[in-house]
C-alpha atoms as a PDB file:
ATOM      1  CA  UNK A   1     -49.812 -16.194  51.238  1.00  0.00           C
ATOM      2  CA  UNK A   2     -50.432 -17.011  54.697  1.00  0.00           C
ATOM      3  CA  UNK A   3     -47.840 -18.791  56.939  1.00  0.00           C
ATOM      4  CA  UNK A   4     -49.166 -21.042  58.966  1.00  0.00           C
ATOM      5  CA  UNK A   5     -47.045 -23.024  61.858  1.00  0.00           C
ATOM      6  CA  UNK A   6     -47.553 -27.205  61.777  1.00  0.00           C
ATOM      7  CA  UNK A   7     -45.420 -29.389  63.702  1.00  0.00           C
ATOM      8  CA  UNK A   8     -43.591 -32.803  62.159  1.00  0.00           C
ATOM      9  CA  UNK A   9     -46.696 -35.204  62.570  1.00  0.00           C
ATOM     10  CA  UNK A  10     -48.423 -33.243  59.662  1.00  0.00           C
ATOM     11  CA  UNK A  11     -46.733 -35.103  57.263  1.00  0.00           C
ATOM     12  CA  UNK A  12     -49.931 -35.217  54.641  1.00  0.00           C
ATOM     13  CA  UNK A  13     -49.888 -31.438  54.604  1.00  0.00           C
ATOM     14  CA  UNK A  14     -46.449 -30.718  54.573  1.00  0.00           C
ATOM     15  CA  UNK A  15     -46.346 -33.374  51.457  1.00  0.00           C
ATOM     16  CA  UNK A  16     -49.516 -31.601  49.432  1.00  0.00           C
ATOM     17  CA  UNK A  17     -47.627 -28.313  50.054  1.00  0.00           C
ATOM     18  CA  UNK A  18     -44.215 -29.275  48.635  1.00  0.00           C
ATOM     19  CA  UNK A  19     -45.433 -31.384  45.778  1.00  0.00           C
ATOM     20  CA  UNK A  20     -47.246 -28.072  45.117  1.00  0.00           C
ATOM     21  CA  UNK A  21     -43.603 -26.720  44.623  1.00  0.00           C
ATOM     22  CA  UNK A  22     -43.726 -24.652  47.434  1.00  0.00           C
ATOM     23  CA  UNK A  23     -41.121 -24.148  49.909  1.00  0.00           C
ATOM     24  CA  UNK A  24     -41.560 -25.036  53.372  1.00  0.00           C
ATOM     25  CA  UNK A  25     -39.313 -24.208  56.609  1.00  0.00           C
ATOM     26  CA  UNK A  26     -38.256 -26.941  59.416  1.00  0.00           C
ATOM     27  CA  UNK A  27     -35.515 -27.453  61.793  1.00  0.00           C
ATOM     28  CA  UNK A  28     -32.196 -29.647  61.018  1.00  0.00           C
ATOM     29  CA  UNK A  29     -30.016 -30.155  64.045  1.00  0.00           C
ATOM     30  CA  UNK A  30     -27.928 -26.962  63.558  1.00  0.00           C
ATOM     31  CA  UNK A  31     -29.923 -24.164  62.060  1.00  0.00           C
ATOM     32  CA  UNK A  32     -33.866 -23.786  60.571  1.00  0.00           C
ATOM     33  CA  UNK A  33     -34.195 -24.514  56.788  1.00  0.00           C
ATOM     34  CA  UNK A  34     -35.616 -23.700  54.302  1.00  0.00           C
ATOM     35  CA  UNK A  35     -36.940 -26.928  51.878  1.00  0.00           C
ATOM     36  CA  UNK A  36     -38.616 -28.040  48.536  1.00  0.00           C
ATOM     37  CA  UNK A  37     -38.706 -30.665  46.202  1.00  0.00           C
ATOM     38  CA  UNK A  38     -35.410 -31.363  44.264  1.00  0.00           C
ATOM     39  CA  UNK A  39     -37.313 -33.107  41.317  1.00  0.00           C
ATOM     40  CA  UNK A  40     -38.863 -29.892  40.246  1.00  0.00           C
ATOM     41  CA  UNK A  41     -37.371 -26.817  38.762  1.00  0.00           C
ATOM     42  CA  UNK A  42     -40.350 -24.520  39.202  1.00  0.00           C
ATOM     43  CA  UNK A  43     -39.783 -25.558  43.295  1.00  0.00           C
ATOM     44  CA  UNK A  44     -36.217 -24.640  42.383  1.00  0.00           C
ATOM     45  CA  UNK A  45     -36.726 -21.380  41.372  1.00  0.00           C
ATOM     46  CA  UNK A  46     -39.079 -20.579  43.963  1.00  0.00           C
ATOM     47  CA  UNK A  47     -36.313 -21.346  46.777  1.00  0.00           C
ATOM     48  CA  UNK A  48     -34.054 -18.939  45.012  1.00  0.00           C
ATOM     49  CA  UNK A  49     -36.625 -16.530  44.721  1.00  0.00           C
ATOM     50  CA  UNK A  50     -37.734 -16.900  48.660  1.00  0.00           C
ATOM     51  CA  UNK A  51     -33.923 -17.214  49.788  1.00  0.00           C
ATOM     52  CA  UNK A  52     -33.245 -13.768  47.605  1.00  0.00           C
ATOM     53  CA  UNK A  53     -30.052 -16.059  46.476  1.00  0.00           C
ATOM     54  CA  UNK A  54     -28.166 -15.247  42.794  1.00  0.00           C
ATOM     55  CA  UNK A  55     -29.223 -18.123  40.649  1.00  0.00           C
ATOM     56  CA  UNK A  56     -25.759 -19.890  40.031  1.00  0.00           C
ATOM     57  CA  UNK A  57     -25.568 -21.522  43.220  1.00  0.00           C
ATOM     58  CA  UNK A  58     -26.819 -24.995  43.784  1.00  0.00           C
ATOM     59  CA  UNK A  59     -28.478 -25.982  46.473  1.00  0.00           C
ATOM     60  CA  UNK A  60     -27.589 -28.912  48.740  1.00  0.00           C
ATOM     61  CA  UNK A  61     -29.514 -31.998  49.183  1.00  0.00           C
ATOM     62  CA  UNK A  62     -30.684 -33.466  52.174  1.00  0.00           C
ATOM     63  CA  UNK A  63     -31.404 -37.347  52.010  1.00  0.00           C
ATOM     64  CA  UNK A  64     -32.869 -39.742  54.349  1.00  0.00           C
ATOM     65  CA  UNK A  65     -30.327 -42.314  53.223  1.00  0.00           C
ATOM     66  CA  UNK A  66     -26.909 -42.905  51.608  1.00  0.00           C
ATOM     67  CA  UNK A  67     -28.894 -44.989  48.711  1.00  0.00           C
ATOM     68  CA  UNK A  68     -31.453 -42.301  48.093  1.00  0.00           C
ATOM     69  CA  UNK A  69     -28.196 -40.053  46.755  1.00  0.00           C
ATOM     70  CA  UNK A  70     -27.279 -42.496  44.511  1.00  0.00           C
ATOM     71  CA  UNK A  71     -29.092 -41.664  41.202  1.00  0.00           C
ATOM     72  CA  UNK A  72     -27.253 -37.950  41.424  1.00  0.00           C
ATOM     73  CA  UNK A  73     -23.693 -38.866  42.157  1.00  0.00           C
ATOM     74  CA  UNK A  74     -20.895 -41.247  41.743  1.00  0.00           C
ATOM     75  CA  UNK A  75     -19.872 -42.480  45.111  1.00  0.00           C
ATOM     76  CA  UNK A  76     -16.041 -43.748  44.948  1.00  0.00           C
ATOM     77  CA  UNK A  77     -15.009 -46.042  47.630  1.00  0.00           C
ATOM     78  CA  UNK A  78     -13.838 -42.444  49.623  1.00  0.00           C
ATOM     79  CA  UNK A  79     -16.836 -40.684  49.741  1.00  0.00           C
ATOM     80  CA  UNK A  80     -18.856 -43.791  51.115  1.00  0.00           C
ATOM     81  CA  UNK A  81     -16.466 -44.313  53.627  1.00  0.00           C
ATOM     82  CA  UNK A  82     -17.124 -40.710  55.250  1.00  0.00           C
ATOM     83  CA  UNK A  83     -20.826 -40.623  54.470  1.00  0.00           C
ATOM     84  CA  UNK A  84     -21.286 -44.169  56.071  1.00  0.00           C
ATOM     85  CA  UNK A  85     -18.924 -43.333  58.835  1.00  0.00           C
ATOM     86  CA  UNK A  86     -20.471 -39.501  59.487  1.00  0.00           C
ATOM     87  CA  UNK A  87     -23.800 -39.663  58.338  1.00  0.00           C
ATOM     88  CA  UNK A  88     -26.083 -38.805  59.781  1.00  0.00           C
ATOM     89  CA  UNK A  89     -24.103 -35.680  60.915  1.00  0.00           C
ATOM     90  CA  UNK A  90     -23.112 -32.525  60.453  1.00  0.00           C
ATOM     91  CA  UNK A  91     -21.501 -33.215  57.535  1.00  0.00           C
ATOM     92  CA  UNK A  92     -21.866 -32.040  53.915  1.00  0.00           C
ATOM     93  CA  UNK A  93     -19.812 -34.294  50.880  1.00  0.00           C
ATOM     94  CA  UNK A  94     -19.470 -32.663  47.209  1.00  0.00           C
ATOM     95  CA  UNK A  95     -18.957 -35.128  44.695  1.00  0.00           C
ATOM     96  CA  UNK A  96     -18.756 -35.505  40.880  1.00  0.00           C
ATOM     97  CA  UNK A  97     -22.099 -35.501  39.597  1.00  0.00           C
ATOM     98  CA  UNK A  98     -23.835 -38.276  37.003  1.00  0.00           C
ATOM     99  CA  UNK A  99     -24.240 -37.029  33.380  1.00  0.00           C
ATOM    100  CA  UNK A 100     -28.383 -37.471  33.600  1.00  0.00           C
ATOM    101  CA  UNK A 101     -29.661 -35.116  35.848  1.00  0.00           C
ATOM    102  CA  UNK A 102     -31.171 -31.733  35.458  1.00  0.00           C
ATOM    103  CA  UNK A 103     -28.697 -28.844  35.186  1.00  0.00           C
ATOM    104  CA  UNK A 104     -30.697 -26.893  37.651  1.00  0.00           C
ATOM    105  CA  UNK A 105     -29.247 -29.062  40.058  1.00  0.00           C
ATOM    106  CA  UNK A 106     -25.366 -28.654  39.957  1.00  0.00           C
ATOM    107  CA  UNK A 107     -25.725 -25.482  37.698  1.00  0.00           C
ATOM    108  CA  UNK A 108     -22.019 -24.061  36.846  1.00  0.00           C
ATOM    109  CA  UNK A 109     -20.496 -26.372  39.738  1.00  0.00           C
ATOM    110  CA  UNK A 110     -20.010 -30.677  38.512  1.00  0.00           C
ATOM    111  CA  UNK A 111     -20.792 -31.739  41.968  1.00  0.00           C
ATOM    112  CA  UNK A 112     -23.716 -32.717  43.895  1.00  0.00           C
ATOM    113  CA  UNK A 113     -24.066 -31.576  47.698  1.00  0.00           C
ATOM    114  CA  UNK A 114     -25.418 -34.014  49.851  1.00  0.00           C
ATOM    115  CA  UNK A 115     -26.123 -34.549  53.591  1.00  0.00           C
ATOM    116  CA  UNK A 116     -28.054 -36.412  55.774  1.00  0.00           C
ATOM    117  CA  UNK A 117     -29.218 -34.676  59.201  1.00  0.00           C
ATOM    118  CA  UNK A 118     -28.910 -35.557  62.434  1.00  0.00           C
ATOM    119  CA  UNK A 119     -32.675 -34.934  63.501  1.00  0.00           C
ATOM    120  CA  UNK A 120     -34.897 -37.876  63.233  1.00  0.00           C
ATOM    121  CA  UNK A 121     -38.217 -36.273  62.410  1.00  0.00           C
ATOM    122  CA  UNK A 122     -36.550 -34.574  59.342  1.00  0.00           C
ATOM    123  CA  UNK A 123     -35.280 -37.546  58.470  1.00  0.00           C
ATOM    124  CA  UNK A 124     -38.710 -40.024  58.339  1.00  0.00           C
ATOM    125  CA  UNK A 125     -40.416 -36.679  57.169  1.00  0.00           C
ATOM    126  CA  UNK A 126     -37.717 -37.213  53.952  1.00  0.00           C
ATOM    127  CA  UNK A 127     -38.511 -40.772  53.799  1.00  0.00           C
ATOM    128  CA  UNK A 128     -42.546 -39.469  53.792  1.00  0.00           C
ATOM    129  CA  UNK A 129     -41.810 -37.509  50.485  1.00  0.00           C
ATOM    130  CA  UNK A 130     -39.625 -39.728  48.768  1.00  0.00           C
ATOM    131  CA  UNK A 131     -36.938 -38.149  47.148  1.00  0.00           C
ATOM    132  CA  UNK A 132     -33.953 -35.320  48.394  1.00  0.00           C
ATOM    133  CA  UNK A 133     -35.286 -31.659  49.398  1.00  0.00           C
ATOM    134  CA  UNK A 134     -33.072 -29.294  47.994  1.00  0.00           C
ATOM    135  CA  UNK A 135     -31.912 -27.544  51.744  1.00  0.00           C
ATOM    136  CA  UNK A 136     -30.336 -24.075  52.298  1.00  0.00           C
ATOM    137  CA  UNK A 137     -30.434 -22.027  55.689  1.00  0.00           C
ATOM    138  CA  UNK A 138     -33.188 -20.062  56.289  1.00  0.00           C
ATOM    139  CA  UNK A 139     -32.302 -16.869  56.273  1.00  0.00           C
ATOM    140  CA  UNK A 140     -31.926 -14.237  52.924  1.00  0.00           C
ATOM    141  CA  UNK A 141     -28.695 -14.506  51.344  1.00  0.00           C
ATOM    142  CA  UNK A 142     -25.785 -12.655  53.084  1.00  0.00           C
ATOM    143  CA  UNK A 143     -28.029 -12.858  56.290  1.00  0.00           C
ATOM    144  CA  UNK A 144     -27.694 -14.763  59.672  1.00  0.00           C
ATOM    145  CA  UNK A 145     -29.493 -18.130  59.597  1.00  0.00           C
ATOM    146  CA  UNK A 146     -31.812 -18.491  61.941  1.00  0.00           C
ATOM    147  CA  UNK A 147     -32.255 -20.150  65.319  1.00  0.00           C
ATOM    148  CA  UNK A 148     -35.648 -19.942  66.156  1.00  0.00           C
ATOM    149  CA  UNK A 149     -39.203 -20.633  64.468  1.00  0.00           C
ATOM    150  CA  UNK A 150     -40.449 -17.363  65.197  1.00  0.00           C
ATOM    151  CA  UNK A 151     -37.108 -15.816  63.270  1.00  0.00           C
ATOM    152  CA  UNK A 152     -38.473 -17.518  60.628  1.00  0.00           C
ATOM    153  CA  UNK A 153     -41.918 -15.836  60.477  1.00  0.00           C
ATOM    154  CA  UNK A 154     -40.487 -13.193  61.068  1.00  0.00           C
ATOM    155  CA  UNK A 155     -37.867 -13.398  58.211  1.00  0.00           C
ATOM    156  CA  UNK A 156     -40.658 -15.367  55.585  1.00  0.00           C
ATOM    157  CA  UNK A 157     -44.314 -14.187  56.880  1.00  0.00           C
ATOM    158  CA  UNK A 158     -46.693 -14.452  53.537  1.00  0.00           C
ATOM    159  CA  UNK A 159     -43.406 -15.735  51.206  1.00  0.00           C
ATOM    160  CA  UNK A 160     -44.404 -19.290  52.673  1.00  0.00           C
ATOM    161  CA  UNK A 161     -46.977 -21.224  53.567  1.00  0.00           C
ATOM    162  CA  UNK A 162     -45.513 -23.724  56.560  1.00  0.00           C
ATOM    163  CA  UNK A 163     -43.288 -23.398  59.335  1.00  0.00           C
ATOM    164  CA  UNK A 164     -42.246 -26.581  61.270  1.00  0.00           C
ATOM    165  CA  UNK A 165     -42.165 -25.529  64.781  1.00  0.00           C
ATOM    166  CA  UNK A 166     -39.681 -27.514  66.997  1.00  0.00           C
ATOM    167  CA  UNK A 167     -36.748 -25.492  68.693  1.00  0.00           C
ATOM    168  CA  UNK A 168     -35.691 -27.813  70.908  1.00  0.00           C
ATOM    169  CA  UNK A 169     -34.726 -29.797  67.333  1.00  0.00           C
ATOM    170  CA  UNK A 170     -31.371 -27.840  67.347  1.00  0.00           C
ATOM    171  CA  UNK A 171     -28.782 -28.992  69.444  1.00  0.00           C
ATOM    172  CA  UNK A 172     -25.915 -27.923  67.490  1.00  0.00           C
ATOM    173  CA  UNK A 173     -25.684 -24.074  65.785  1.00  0.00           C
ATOM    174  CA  UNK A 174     -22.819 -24.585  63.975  1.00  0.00           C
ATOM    175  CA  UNK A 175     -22.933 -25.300  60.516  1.00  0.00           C
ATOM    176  CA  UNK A 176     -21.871 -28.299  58.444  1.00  0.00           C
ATOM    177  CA  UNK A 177     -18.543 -29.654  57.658  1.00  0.00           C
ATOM    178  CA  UNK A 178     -18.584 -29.067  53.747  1.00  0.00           C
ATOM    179  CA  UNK A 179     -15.737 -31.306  51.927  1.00  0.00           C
ATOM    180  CA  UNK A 180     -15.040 -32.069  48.272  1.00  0.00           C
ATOM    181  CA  UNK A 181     -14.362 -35.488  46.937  1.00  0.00           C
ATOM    182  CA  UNK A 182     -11.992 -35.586  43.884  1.00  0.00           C
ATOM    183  CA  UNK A 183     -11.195 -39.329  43.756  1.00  0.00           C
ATOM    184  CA  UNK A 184      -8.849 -40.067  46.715  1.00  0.00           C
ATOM    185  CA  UNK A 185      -8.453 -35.881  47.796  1.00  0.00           C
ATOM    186  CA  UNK A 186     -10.311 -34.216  50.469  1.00  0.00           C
ATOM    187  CA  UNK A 187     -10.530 -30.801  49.710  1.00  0.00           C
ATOM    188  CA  UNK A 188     -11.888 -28.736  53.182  1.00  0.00           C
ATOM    189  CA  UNK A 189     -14.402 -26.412  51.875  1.00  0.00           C
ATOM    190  CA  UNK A 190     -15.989 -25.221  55.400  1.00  0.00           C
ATOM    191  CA  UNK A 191     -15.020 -26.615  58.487  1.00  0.00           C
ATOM    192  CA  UNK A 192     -17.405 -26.650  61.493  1.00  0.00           C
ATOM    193  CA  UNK A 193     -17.288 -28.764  64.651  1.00  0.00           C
ATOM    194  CA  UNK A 194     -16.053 -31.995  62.706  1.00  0.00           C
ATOM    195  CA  UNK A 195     -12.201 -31.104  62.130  1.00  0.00           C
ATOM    196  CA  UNK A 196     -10.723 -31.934  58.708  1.00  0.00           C
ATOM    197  CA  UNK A 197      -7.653 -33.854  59.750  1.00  0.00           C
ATOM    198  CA  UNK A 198     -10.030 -35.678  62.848  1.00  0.00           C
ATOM    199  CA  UNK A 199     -11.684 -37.647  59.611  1.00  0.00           C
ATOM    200  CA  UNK A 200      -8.427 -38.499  58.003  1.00  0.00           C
ATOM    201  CA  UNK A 201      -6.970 -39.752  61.599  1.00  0.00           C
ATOM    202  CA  UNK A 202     -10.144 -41.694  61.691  1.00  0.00           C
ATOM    203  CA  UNK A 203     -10.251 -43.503  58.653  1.00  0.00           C
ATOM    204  CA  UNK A 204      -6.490 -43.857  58.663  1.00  0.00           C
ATOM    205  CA  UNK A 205      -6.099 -41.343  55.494  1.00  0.00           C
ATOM    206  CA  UNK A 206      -3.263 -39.329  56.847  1.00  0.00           C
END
């Protein structure tokens, strides 16, 4: 396979590749990704196969918009407060999944991870496909994510076909916040740059 590098405006072909269940790499504001379709298993396995990741670990999903989330999940009135309050950010919610959706999805896990980036062109590039990409880091498992599209040919040359060129995309190299919703609790899964208890002082939750 030959890995070619595009840039955001080639929205047809980065489309036609992904609804071919192939996985595709891009910038989010923090670290290059790696992306495909979350309506597909086959794209599913292919992501674990290219990420080198065990096969028990859902992936998170990156949405244009709080509604396009909304078929996977049940949003309490908690988890919409944060996600319209700190979305788009660097911010990733897990919450209780719905009962219709494809195990492949959650896998052994009952929640949904969701986040909407900060980066505008990956965000109208979402709204271009129509439905969540299922979003890791690109990088193999266990390995350092990386910063830089040339990283990622390096890392991926002839396991993908497209690259979506735009350093100057990340302004922020830390990862996501990562926090659990269980009805009113906040559990802190990863903290990065957005603190824990700077959300509950926030939305007066302390």
């Amino acid at each position: 396979m030959k890995t070619e590098f595009i840039d955001f405006s080639q929205k047809e072909l980065i489309k036609k590749a992904l609804y071919k269940n192939e996985v595709i790499a891009f910038p989010t504001e923090t670290v290059y990704g790696l992306g495909c379709l979350s309506s597909n298993e086959i794209a599913f396995n292919n992501l674990v196969k290219v990420k080198n990741r065990v096969p028990n670990k859902p992936f998170t999903m990156m949405i244009s918009s709080v509604d396009m989330i909304k078929n996977y999940c049940e949003l309490n009135e908690l988890a919409l407060k944060i996600a319209k309050k700190y979305m788009p950010g660097s911010i990733t919610l897990l919450v209780k999944r719905k009962n219709n959706i494809p195990s492949y999805l959650y896998l052994e896990s009952d929640y949904i991870g969701f986040r909407i980036p900060k980066n505008k062109d990956l965000i109208e590039l979402i709204e271009f496909v129509g439905e969540p990409l299922l979003v890791p880091s690109a990088n193999k498992s266990n390995e350092k994510p990386c910063l830089k599209a040339q990283e990622v040919y390096d890392v991926f040359n002839n396991e993908i076909p497209l690259i979506i060129k735009k350093d100057d995309d990340l302004i922020d190299d830390v990862p996501s916040t990562i926090l659990q919703i269980d009805g009113n609790y906040i559990k802190l899964i990863r903290e990065g740059k957005l603190k824990l208890e700077e959300i509950k002082k926030e939305l007066n939750l302390l």
